[in-house]
Protein backbone atom coordinates (compact mmCIF):
# COMPACT_ATOMS: atom_id res chain seq x y z
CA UNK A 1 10.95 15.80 9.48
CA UNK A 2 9.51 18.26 6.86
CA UNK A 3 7.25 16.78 3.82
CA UNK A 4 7.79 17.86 0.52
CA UNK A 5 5.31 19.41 -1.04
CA UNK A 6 5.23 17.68 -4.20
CA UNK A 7 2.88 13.93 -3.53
CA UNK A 8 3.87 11.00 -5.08
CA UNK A 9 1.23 9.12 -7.22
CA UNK A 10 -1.78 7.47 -5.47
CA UNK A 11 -1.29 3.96 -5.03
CA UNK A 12 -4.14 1.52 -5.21
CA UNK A 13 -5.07 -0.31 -1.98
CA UNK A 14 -5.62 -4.46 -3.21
CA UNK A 15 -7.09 -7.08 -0.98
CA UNK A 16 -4.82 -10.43 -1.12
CA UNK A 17 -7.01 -13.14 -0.16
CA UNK A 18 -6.38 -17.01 0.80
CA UNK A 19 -6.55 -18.89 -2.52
CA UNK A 20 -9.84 -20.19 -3.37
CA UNK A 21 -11.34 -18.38 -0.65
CA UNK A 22 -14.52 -15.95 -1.68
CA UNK A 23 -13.82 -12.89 -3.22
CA UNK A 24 -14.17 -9.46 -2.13
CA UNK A 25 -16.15 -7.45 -4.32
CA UNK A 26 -17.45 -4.72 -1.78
CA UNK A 27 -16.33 -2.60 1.37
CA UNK A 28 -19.10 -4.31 3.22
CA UNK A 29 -17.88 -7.44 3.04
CA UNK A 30 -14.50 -6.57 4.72
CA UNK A 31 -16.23 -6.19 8.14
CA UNK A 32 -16.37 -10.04 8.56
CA UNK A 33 -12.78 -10.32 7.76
CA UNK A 34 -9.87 -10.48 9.86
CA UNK A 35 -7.42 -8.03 7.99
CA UNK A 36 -3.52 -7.72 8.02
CA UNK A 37 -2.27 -4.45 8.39
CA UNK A 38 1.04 -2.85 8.18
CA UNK A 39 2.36 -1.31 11.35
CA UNK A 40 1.93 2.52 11.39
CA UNK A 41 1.10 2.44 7.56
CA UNK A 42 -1.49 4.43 6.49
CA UNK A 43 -4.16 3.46 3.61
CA UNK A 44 -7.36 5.31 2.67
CA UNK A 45 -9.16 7.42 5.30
CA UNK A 46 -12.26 5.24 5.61
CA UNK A 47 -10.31 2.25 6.32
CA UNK A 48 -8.24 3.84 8.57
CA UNK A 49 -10.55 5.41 10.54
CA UNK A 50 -12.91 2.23 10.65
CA UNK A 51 -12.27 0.89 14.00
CA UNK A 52 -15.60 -1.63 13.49
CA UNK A 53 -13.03 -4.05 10.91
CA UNK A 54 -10.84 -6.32 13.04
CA UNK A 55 -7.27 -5.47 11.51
CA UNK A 56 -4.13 -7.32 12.59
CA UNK A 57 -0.90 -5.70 12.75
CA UNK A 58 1.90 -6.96 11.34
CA UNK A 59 5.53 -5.63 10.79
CA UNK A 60 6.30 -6.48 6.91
CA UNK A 61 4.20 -7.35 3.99
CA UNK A 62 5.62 -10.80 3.69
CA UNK A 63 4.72 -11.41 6.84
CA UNK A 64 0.88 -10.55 6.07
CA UNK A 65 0.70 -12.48 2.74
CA UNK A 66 1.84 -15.78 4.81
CA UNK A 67 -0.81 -15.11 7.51
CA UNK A 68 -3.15 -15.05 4.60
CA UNK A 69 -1.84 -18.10 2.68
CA UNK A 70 -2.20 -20.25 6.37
CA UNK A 71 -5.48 -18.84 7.30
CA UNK A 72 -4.58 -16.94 10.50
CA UNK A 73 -6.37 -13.88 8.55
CA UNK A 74 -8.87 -13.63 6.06
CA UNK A 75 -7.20 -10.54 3.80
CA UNK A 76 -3.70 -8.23 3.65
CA UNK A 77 -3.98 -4.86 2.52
CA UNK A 78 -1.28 -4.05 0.36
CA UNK A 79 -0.02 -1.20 -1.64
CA UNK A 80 -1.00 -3.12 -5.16
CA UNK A 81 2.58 -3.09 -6.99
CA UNK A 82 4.06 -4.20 -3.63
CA UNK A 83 1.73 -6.45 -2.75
CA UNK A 84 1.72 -8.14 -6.61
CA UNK A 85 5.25 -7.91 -6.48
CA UNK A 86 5.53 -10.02 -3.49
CA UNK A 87 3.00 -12.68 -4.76
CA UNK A 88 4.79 -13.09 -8.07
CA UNK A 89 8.53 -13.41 -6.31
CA UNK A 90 7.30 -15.60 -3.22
CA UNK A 91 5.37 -18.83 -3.16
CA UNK A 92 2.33 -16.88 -1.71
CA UNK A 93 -1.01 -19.34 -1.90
CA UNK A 94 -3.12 -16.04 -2.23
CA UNK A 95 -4.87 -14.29 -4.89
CA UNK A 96 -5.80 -10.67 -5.58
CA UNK A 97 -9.41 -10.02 -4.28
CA UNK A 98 -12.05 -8.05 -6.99
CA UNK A 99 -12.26 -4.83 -4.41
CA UNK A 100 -9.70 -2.29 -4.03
CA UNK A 101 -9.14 1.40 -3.22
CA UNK A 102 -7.67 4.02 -4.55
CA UNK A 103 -4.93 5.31 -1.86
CA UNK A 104 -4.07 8.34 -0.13
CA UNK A 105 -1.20 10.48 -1.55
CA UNK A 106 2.22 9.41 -0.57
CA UNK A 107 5.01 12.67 0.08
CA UNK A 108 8.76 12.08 0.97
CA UNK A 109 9.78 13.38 3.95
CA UNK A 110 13.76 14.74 4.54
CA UNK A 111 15.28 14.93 8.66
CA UNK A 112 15.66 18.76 10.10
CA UNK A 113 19.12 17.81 10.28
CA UNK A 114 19.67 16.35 6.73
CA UNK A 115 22.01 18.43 4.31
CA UNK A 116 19.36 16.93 1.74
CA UNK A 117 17.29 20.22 3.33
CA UNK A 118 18.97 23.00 1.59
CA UNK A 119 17.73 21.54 -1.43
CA UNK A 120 14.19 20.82 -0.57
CA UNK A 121 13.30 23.09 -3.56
CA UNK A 122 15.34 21.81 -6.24
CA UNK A 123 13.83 18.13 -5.19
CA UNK A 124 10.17 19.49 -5.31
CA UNK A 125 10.92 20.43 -8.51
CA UNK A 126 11.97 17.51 -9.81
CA UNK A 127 8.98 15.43 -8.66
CA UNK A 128 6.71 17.97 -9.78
CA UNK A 129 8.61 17.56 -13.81
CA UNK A 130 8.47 13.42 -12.45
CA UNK A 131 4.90 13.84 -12.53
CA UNK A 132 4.34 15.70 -15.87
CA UNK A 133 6.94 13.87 -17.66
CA UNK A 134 5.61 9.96 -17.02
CA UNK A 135 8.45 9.11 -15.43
CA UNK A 136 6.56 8.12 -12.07
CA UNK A 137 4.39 5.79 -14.33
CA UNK A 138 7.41 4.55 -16.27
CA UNK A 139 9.00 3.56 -12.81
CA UNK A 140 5.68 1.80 -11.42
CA UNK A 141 5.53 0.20 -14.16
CA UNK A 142 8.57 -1.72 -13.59
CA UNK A 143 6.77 -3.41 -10.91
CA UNK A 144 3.91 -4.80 -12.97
């Protein structure tokens, strides 16, 4: 795979929590939480690299807000437009928890063996004008 080098806006990291369950207001307070994770997804460095939180891995989002709902874990991270998304479409018995963080940078990736490679320039170019035009807002903002 080769990454572009043009990043894709920084998505915010929220905390969906059981439904009348206490809030989250701190980093701190995630260490006496069990957490549902994505499989290989990656989220902020400090999380990541905090092996003292008990994270559960799970293999889809939807997965991780009904593990939540039921009480199996305490929290789901979730990229924030997904993760509101989700909660707005499905019958999810969670809420969105005060803490958050800001993510790290996203970057599309194209296969060695893709024709897409030849024009690896032409697309860095357009995500870079993506960026200064709003239209990376415009399309986030879809999922709000």
């Amino acid at each position: 795979m080769i990454y572009l080098d043009a990043p894709l806006p920084r998505e915010r990291k929220a905390f969906y929590i059981t439904a009348g369950s206490p809030d989250i207001t701190g980093y701190s307070e995630l260490a006496a939480r069990r957490i549902a994770v994505l499989r290989g997804s990656v989220y902020t460095d400090r999380f990541d690299d905090d092996d003292a939180l008990q994270k559960v891995i799970v293999n889809n989002y939807t997965s991780a807000l009904k593990m939540t709902a039921m009480k199996r874990v305490d929290a789901a991270i979730i990229p924030e437009a997904m993760g509101d998304y989700l909660v707005r479409e499905g019958s999810h018995q969670v809420t969105k928890a005060s803490f958050g963080m800001k993510g790290r940078p996203s970057f599309i990736t194209i296969s060695k063996r893709s024709t897409f490679l030849e024009k690896k320039d032409e697309l860095e170019k357009i995500l870079r004008d993506m960026q200064v035009d709003g239209s990376f807002k415009r399309i986030m903002n879809l999922y709000r």
